[in-house]
Protein backbone atom coordinates (compact mmCIF):
# COMPACT_ATOMS: atom_id res chain seq x y z
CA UNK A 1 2.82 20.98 -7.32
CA UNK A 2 5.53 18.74 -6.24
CA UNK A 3 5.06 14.91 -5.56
CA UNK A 4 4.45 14.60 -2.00
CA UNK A 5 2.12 17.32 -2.07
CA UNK A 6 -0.04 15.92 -4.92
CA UNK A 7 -0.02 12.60 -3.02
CA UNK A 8 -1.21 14.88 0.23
CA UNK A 9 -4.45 16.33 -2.26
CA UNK A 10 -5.17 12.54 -3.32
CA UNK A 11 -6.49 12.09 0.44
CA UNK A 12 -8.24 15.20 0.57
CA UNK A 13 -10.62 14.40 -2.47
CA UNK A 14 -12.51 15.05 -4.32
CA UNK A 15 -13.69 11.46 -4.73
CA UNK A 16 -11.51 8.32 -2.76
CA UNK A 17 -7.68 7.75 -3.65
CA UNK A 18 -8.04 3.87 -5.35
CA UNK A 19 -4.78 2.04 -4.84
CA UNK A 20 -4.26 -0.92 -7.07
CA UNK A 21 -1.13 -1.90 -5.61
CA UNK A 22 2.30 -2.31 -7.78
CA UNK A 23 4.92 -5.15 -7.86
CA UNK A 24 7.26 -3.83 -10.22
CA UNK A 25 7.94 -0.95 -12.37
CA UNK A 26 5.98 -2.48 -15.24
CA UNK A 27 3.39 -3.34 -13.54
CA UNK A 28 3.50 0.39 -11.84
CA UNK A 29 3.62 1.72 -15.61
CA UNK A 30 0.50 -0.72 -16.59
CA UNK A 31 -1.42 0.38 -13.66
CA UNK A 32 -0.78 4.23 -14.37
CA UNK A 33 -1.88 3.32 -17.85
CA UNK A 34 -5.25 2.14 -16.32
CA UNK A 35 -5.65 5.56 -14.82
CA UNK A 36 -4.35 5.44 -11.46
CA UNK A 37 -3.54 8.61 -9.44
CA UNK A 38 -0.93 7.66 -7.47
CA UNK A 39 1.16 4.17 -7.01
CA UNK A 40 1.46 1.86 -4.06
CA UNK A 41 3.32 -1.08 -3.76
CA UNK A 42 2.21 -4.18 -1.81
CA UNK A 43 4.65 -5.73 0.20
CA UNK A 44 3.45 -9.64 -0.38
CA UNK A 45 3.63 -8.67 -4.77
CA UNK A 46 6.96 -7.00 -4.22
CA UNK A 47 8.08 -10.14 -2.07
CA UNK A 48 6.59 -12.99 -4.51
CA UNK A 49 8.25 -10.86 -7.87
CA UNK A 50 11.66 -12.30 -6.48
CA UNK A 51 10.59 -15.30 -5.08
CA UNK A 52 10.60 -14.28 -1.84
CA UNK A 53 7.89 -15.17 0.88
CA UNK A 54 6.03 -11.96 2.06
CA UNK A 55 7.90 -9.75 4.87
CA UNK A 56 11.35 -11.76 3.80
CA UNK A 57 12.11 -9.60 0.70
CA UNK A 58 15.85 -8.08 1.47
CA UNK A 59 15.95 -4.15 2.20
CA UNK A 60 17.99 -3.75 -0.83
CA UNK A 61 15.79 -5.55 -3.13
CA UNK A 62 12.67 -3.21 -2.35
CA UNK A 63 15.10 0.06 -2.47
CA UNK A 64 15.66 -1.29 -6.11
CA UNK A 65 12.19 -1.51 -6.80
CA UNK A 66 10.90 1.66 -5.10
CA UNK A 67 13.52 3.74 -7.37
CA UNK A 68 12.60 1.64 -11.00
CA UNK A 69 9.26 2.48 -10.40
CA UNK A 70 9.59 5.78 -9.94
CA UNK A 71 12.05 6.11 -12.86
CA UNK A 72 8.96 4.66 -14.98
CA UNK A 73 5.85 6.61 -13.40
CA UNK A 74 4.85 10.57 -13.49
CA UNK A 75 2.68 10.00 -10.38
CA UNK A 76 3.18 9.78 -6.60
CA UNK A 77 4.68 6.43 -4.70
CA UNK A 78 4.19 5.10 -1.71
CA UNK A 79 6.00 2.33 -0.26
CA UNK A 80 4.94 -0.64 1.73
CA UNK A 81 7.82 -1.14 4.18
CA UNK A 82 5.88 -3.23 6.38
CA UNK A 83 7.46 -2.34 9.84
CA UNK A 84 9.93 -0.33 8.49
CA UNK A 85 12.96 -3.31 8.22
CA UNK A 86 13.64 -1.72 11.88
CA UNK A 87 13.21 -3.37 15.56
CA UNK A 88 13.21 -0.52 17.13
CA UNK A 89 12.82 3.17 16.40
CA UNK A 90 16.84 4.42 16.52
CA UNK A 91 17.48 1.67 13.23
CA UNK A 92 14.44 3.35 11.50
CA UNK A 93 15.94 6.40 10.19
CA UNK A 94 18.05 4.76 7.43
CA UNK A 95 15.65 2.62 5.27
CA UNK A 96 13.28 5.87 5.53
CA UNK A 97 15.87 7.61 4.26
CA UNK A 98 16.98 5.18 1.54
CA UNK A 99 13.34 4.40 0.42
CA UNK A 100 13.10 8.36 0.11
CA UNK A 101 16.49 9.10 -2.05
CA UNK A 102 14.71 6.03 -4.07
CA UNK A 103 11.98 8.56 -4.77
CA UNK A 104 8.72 7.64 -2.39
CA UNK A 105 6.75 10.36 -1.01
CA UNK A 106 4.71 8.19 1.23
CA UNK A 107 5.32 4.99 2.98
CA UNK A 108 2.70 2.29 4.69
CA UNK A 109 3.98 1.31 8.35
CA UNK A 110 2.83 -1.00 10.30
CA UNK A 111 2.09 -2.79 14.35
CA UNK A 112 1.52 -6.70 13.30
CA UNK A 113 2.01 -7.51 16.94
CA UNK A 114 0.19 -7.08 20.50
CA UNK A 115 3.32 -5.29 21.88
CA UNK A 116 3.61 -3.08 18.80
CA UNK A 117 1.65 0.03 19.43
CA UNK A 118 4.29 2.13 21.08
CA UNK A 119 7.01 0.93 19.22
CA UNK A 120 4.80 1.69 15.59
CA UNK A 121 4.43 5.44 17.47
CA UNK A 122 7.70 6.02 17.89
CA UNK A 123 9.15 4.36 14.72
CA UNK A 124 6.32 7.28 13.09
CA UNK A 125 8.35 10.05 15.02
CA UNK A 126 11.37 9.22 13.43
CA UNK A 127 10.38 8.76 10.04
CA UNK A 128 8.96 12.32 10.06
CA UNK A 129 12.29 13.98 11.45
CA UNK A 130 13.87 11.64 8.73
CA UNK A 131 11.69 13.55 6.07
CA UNK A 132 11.70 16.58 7.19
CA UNK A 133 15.43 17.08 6.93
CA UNK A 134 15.34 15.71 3.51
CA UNK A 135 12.75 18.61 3.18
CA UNK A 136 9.81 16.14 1.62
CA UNK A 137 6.40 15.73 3.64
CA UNK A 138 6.68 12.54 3.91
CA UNK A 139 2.74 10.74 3.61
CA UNK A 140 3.07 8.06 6.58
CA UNK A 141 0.03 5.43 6.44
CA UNK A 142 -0.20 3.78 9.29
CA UNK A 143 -1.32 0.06 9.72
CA UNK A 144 -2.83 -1.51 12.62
CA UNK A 145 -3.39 -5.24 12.14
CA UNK A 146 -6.03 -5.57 14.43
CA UNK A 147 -8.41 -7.06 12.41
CA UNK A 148 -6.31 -8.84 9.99
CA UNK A 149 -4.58 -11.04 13.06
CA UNK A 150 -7.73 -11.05 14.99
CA UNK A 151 -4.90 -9.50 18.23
CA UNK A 152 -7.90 -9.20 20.84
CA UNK A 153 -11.54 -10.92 20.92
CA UNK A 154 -14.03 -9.31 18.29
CA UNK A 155 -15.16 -7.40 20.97
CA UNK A 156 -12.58 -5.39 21.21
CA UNK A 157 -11.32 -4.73 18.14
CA UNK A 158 -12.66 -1.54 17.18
CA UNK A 159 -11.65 0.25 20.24
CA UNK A 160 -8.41 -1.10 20.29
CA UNK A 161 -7.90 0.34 16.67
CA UNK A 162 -8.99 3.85 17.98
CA UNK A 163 -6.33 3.28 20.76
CA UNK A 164 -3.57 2.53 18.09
CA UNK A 165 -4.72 5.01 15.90
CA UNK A 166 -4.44 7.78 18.39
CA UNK A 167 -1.31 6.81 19.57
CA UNK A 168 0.26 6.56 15.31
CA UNK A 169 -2.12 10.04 14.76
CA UNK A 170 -0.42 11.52 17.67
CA UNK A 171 3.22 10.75 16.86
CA UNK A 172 2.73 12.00 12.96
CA UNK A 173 0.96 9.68 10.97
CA UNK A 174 -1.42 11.01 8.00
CA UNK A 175 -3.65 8.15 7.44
CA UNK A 176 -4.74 5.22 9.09
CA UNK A 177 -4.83 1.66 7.44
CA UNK A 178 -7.22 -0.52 8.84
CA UNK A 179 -6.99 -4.13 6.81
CA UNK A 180 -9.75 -6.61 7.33
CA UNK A 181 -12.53 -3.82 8.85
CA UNK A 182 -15.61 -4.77 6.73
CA UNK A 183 -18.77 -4.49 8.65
CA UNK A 184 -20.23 -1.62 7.23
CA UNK A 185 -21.36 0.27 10.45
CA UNK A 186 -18.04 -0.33 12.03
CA UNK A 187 -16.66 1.70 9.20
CA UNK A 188 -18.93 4.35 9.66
CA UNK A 189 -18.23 4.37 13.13
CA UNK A 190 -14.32 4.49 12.53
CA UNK A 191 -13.80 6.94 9.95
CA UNK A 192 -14.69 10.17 12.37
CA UNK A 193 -12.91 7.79 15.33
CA UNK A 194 -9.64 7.92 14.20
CA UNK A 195 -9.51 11.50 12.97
CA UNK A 196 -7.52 11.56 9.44
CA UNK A 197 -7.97 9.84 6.71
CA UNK A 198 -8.85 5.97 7.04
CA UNK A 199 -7.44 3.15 4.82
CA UNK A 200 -9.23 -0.11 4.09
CA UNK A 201 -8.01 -2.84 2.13
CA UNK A 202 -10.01 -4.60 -0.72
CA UNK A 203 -11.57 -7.62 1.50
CA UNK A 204 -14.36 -9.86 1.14
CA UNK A 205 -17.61 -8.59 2.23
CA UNK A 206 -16.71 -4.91 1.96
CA UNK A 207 -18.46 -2.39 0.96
CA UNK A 208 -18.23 -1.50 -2.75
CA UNK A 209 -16.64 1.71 -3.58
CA UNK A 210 -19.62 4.19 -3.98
CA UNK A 211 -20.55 3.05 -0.34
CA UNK A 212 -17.21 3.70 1.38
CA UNK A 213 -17.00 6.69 -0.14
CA UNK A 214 -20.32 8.23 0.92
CA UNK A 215 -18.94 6.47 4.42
CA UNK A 216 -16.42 8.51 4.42
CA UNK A 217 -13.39 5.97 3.47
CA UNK A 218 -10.80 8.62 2.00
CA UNK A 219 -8.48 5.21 0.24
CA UNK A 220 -8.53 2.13 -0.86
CA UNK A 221 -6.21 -0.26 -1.50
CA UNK A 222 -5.96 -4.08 -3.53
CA UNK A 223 -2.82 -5.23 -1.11
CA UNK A 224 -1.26 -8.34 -2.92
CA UNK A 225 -4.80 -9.33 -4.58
CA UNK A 226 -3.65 -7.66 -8.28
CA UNK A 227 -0.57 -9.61 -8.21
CA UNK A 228 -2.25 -13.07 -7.16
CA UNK A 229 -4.90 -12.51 -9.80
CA UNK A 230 -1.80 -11.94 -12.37
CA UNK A 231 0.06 -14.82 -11.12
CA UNK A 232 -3.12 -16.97 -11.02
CA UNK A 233 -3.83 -15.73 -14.75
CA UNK A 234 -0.34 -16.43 -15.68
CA UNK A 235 -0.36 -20.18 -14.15
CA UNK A 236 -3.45 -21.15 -15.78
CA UNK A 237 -2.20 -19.81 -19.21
CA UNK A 238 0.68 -21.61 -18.60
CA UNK A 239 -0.99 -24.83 -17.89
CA UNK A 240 -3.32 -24.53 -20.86
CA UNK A 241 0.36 -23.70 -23.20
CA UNK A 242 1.66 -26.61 -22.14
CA UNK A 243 -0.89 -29.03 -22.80
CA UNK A 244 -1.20 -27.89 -26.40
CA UNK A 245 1.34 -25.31 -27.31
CA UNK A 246 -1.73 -23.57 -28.75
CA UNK A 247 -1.78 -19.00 -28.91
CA UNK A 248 -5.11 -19.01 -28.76
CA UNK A 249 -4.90 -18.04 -24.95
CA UNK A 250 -2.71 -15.30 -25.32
CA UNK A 251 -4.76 -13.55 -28.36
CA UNK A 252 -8.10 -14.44 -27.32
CA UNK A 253 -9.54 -12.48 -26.25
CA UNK A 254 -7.29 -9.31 -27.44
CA UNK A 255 -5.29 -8.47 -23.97
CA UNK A 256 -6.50 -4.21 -23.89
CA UNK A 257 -3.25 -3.32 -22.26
CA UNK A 258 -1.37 -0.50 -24.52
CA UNK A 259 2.02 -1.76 -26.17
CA UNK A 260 3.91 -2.30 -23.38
CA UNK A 261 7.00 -1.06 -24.97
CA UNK A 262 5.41 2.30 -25.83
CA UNK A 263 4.29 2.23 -21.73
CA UNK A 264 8.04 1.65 -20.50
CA UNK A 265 9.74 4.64 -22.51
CA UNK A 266 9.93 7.38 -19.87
């Protein structure tokens, strides 16, 4: 089974795909270690790993990291290319085709904006034709941020999602990312709204994973929270070093990862 259509299975069960999103390829290589199916990066990680803001990380710089971690990993990956480094749908075409020679199968796309909807749908249409000359069925997960930027009252939220998800559904999209969705009936409510596969993003007050499963959630993702929690871990360390130069922090207790040199020979 090639790539693309192993990442395709991962959304059709059994069970829900788990994403805990890469930065770099050894953090990709760690996180296949842990026993992850496929790998996703996160925009924001990718960003802060060269000490960039999110969404200001150079095209190049992400084509770099797309292709080093799938030098290191046997699995699927998916990139995060938020809106596709493209204002409009004709500029499109090349970074889906250079994130695909750098060995993705699947990308995450997404609105951000009020005005966004059509332009998302037809920035989708290309992206497929992109793929499907380069022969590769290409996994396109769309994102709406509805929730996340709070773009109409409460109220409306949830059928303005549907709307957007129709309109990314109809021009090709596979899945449906949904960031910031959390009340539990809402989710219920959404998965058989929107018609393929629906994408939620690890968020305070969700659901645990058992429950969004039975739900009907068909992926998961961590977004930037691995990274922050490694960057967090690493500035506290850091602090502690420096006050007293001590190891203690670093051996205790034992970090589980396996040697990390034994993890990076491909």
């Amino acid at each position: 089974m090639s790539l693309d259509q192993e990442f395709a299975a991962l959304h059709a069960g059994p069970g829900m795909l788990v994403l805990p999103n890469a930065w770099d390829a050894g953090s990709a290589a760690v996180i296949e270690a842990a026993g992850a199916k496929a790998i996703a990066t996160s925009s924001a990680a990718v960003s802060w790993s060269y000490g960039y803001p999110d969404e200001t990380l150079p095209f190049e710089k992400l084509v770099v990291t797309v292709a080093e971690i799938a030098r290191v990993v046997r699995i699927p990956v998916s990139a995060d290319i938020v809106a596709g480094y493209a204002a409009d749908a004709a500029s499109i075409e090349e970074s889906v085709a250079q994130i695909l020679d750098a060995g993705a199968v699947g990308v995450n796309i997404e609105d951000g904006r009020e005005d966004a909807p059509e332009i998302l749908a037809a920035k989708i249409e290309r992206a497929r034709t992109v793929a499907a000359r380069k022969g590769i069925a290409l996994w396109i997960n769309a994102r709406t941020d509805v929730y996340l930027r709070k773009l109409v009252p409460p109220s409306q939220a949830f059928e303005e999602s549907v709307r957007r998800a129709a309109l990314y559904r109809e021009a090709g999209a596979d899945s449906i990312f949904v960031p910031a969705l959390t009340d539990q009936d809402e989710i219920a409510r959404m998965v058989p709204a929107v018609k393929v596969p629906l994408n939620l993003l690890a968020w305070d007050g969700l659901p645990d994973a058992a429950t969004l499963a039975k739900l009907g959630v068909r992926r998961l993702s961590a977004g930037g929270w691995l990274a922050r929690a490694a960057y967090n871990r690493a500035y506290n360390d850091a602090r502690a070093f420096l006050a007293d130069g001590g190891v203690g922090i670093f051996t205790n207790p034992e970090i589980s990862v396996p040697p990390l040199n034994d993890l990076m020979r491909r």
